[in-house]
Protein backbone atom coordinates (compact mmCIF):
# COMPACT_ATOMS: atom_id res chain seq x y z
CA UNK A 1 -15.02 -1.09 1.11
CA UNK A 2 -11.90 0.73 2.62
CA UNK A 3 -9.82 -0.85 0.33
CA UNK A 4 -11.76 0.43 -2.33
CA UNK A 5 -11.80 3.70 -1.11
CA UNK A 6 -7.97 3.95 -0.33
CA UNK A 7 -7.66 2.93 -4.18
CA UNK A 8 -10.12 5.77 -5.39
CA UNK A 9 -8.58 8.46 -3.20
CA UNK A 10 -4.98 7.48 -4.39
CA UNK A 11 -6.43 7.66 -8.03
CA UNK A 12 -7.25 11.09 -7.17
CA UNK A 13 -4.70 13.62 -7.52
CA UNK A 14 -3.22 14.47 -10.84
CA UNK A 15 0.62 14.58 -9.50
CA UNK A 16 -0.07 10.76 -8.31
CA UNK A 17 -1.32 9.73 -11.68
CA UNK A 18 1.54 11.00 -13.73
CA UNK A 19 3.64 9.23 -11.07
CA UNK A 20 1.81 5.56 -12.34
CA UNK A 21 1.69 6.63 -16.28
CA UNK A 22 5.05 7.51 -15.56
CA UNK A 23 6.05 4.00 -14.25
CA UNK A 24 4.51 2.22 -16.92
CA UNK A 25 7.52 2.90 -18.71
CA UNK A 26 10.17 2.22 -16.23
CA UNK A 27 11.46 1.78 -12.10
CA UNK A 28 12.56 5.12 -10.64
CA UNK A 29 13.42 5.83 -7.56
CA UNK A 30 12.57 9.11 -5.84
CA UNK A 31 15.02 11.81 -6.83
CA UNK A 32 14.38 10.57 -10.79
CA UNK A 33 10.27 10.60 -10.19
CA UNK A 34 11.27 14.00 -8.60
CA UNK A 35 13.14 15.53 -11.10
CA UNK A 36 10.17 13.83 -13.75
CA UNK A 37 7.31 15.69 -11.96
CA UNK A 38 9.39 18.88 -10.82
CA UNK A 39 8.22 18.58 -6.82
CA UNK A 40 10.08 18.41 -3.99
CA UNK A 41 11.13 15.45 -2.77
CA UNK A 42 8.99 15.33 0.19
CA UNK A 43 5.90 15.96 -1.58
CA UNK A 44 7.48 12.94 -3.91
CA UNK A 45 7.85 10.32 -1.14
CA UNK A 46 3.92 11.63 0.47
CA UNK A 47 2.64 10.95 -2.84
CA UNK A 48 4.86 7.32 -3.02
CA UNK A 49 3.56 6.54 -0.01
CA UNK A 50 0.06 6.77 -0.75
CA UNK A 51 0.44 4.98 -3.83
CA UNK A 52 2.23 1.95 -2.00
CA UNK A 53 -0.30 1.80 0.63
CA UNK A 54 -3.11 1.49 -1.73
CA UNK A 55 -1.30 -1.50 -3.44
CA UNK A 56 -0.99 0.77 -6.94
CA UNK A 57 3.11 0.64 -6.30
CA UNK A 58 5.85 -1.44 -5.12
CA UNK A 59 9.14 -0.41 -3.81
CA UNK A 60 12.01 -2.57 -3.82
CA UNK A 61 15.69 -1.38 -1.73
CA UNK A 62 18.32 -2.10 -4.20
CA UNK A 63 21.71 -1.35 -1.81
CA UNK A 64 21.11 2.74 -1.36
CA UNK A 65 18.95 3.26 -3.72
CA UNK A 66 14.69 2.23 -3.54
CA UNK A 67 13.25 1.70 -6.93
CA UNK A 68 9.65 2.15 -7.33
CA UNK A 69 7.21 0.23 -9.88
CA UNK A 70 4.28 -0.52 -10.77
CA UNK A 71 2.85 -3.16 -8.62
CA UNK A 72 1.31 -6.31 -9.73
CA UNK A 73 -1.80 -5.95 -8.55
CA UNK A 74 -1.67 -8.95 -6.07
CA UNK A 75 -2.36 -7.41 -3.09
CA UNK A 76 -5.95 -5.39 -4.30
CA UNK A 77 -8.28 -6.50 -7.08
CA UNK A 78 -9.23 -2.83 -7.14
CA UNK A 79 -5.56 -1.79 -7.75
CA UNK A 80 -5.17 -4.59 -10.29
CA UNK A 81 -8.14 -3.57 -12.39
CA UNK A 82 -7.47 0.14 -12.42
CA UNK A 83 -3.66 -0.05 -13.12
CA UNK A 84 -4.83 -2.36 -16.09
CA UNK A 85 -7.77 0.32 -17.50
CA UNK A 86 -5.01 3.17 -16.73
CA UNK A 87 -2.52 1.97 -19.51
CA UNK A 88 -5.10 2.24 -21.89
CA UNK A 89 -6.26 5.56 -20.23
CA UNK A 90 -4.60 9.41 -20.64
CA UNK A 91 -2.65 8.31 -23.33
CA UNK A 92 -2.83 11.45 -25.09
CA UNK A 93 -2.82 14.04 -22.24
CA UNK A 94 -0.86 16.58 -23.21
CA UNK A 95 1.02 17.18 -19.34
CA UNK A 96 1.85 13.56 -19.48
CA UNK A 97 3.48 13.04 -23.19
CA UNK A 98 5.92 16.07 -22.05
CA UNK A 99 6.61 13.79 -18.93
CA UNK A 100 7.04 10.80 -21.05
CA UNK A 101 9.07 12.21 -23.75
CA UNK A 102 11.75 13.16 -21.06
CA UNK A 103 12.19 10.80 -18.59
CA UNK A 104 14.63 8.72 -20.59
CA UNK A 105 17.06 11.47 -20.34
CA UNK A 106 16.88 11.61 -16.07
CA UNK A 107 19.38 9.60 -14.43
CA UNK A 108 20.20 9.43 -10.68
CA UNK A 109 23.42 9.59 -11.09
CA UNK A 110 23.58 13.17 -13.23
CA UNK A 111 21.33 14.31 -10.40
CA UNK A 112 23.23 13.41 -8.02
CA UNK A 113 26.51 15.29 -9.18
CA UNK A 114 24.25 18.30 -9.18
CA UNK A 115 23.13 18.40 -6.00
């Protein structure tokens, strides 16, 4: 059951959920997701966290960078079913077509030079 419940309570914050819709459509790492969701980057890497503990994310370390994506669902039935249901799910919310309609146009790189 406390897998199931570490599933549920990651499911349960809106930020979190636009970070998943968000990487159905491609790997970010944490200053792109950050610039996506307009939070700070610690608040980013909490909500990360959570979302790679329940099995809903992977990270992989690609030289400096760590890319997040979805996860496969291997390591929690629970995690596999929802993240299945969830691209068929919130499709049409309003907050997260803005997201989507921008995030081709954030690159690490451009955010980088600004900082």
């Amino acid at each position: 059951m406390k897998e199931f419940i570490r599933v549920m309570k990651a499911l349960s914050d809106p930020t979190r959920i636009k970070m998943l819709k968000i990487l159905e459509n491609r790997l970010m790492c944490v200053c792109e997701l950050q610039t996506a969701i307009s939070v700070a980057q610690s608040t980013t890497s909490k909500h990360l966290k959570i979302l790679v503990d329940a099995g809903l994310v992977d990270s992989h370390k690609d030289g400096l960078w760590v890319n997040y994506t979805l996860a496969d669902g291997s390591q929690s039935p629970y995690a596999a079913s929802l993240l299945g249901n969830l691209r068929h799910w919130l499709n049409d919310e309003t907050d997260i077509l803005t997201i989507i309609a921008t995030i081709d146009t954030i690159d690490r790189f451009e955010i980088l030079n600004k900082n």
